[in-house]
Protein backbone atom coordinates (compact mmCIF):
# COMPACT_ATOMS: atom_id res chain seq x y z
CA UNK A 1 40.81 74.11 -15.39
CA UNK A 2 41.62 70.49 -15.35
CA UNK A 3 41.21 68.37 -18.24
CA UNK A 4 40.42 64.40 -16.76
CA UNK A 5 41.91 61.70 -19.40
CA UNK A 6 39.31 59.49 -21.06
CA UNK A 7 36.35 61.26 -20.60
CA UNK A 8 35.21 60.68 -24.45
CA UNK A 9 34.46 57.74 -27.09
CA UNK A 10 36.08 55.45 -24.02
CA UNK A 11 33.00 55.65 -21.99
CA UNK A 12 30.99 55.28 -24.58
CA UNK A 13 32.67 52.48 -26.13
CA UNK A 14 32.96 50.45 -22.38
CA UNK A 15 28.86 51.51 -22.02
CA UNK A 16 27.87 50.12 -25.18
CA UNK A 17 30.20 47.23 -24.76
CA UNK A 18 28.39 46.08 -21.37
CA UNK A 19 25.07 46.77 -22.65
CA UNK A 20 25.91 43.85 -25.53
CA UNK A 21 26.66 41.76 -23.14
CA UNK A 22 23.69 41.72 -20.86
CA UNK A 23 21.66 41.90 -23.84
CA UNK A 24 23.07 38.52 -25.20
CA UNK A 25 23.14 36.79 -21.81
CA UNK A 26 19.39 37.29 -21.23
CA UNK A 27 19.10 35.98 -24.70
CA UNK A 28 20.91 33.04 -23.87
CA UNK A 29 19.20 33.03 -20.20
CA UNK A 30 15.64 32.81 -21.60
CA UNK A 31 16.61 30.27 -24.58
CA UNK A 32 18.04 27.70 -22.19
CA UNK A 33 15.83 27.78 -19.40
CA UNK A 34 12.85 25.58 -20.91
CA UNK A 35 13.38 22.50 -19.47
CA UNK A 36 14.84 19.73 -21.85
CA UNK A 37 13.75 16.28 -22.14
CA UNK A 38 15.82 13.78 -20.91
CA UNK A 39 17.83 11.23 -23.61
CA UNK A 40 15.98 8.43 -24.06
CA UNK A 41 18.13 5.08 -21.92
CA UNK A 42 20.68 3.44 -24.01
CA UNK A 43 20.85 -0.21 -23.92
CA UNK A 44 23.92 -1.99 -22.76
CA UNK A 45 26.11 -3.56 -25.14
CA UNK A 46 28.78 -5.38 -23.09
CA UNK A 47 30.05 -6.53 -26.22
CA UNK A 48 30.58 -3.71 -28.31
CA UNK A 49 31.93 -1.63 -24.92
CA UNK A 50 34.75 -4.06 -24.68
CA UNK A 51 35.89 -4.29 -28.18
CA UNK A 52 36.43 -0.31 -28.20
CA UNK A 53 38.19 0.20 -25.08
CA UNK A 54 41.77 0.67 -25.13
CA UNK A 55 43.80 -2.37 -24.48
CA UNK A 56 46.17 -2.28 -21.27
CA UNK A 57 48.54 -4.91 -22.66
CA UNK A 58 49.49 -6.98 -26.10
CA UNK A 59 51.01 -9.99 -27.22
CA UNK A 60 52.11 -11.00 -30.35
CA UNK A 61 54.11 -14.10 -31.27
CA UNK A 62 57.75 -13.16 -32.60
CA UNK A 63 61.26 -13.47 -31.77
CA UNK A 64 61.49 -12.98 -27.87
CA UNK A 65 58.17 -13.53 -27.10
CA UNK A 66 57.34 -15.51 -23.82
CA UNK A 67 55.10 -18.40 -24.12
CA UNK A 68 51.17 -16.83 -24.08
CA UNK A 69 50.37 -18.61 -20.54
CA UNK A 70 53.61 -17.35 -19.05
CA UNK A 71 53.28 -14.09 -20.35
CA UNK A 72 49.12 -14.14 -19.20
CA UNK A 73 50.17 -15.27 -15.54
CA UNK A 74 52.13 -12.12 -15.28
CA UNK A 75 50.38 -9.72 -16.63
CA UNK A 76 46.73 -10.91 -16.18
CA UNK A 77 46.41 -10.88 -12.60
CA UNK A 78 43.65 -8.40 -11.90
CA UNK A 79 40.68 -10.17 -12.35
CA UNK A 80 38.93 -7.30 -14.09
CA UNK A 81 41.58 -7.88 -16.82
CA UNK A 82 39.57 -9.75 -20.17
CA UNK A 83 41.51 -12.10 -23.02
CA UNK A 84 40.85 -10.94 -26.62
CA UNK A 85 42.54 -13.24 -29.15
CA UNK A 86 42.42 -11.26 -32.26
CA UNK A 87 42.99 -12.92 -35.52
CA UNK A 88 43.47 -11.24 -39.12
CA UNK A 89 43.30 -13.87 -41.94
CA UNK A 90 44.16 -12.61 -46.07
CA UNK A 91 42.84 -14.54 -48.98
CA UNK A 92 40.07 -16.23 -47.78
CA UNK A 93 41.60 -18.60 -45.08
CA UNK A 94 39.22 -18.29 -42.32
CA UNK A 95 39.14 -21.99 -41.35
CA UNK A 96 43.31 -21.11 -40.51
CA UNK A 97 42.66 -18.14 -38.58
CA UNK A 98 39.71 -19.90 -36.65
CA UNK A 99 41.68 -22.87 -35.77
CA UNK A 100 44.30 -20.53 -34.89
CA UNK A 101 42.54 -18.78 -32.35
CA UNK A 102 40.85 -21.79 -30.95
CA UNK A 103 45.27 -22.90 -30.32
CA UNK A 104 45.51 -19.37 -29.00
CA UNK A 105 43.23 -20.39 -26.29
CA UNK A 106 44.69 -23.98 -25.55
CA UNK A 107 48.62 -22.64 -25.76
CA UNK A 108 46.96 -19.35 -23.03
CA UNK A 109 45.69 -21.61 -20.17
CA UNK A 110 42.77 -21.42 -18.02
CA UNK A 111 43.62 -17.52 -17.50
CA UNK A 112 42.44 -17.56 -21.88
CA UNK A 113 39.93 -20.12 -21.04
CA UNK A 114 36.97 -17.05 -21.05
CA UNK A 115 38.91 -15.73 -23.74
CA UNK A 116 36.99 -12.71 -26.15
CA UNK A 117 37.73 -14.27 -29.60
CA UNK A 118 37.71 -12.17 -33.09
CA UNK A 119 38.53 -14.00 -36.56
CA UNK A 120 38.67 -10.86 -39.17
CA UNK A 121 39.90 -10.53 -42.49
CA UNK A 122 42.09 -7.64 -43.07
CA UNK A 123 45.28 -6.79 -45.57
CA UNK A 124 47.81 -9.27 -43.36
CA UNK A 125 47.31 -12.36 -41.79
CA UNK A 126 48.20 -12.74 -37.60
CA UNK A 127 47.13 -12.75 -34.35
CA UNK A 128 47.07 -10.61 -30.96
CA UNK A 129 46.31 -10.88 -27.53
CA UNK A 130 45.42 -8.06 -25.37
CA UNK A 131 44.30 -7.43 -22.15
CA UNK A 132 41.38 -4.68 -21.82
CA UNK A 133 39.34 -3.91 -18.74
CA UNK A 134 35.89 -5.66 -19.30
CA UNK A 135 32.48 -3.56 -18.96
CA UNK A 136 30.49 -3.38 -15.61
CA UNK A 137 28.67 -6.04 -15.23
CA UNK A 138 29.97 -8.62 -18.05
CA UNK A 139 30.18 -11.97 -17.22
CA UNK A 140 32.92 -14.32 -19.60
CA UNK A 141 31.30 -17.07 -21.09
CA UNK A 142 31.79 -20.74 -20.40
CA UNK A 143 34.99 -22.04 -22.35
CA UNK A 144 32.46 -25.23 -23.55
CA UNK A 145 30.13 -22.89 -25.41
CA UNK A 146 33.20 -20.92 -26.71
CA UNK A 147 34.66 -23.90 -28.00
CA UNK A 148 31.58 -25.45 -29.40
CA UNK A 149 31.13 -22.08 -31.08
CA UNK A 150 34.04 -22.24 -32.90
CA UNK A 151 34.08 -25.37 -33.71
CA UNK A 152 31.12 -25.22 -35.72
């Protein structure tokens, strides 16, 4: 007589084992095939999208630093490329960190001219330029009503 391996609580096991699992994917099967509603169209926010992508480049004044238009003409040359000037003020010196900025965009040339400007208090006072692809679709404003703006 011979005796074949495995012929016990194996089978049953593997049996019972595959019967779970076509049990729970026709559960799943039947629960996900009612047709869902689309999400409802999100507006665009052109500003918002650009202020939390990543940036592809900063600049900072320090030691070493080229001059902001020489250091825009190099690295700004894709046209896709947008100017944030970012400027933290501490203890209430806003009119500093807006006038600031507004030298930001003289000292950065006509490539800062359309320039994304942000004036926001925080724990340390200075100021940053990056470069950050702009949204699809966003146009730069005009520097006059940028400059009017802040000189309100």
């Amino acid at each position: 007589m011979i005796v074949r391996a495995g012929t016990g609580w194996q089978y049953a096991l593997a049996d019972l084992s595959l019967i779970l699992f076509l049990v729970t994917a026709s559960a799943l099967a039947q629960t996900n095939s009612a047709p869902k509603a689309p999400p409802p169209p999100v507006p665009p926010a052109p500003i918002a999208a650009a202020f939390t992508s990543e940036p592809v480049a900063v600049w900072s004044a320090g030691e070493g630093a080229p001059p902001l238009a020489q250091w825009l003409a190099q690295v700004a040359a894709d046209p896709r490329l947008e100017v944030q000037i970012i400027v933290r003020f501490a203890d209430k010196k806003r009119d500093a960190a807006v006038a600031q900025a507004v030298q930001l965009v003289a000292e950065g040339g006509p490539r800062a001219s359309g320039a994304r400007i942000l004036v926001e208090p925080g724990d340390r006072a200075g100021a940053s330029v990056s470069l950050t692809y702009a949204s699809e679709g966003f146009t730069p404003p005009a520097t006059a009503v940028v400059t009017a703006a802040l000189a309100r």
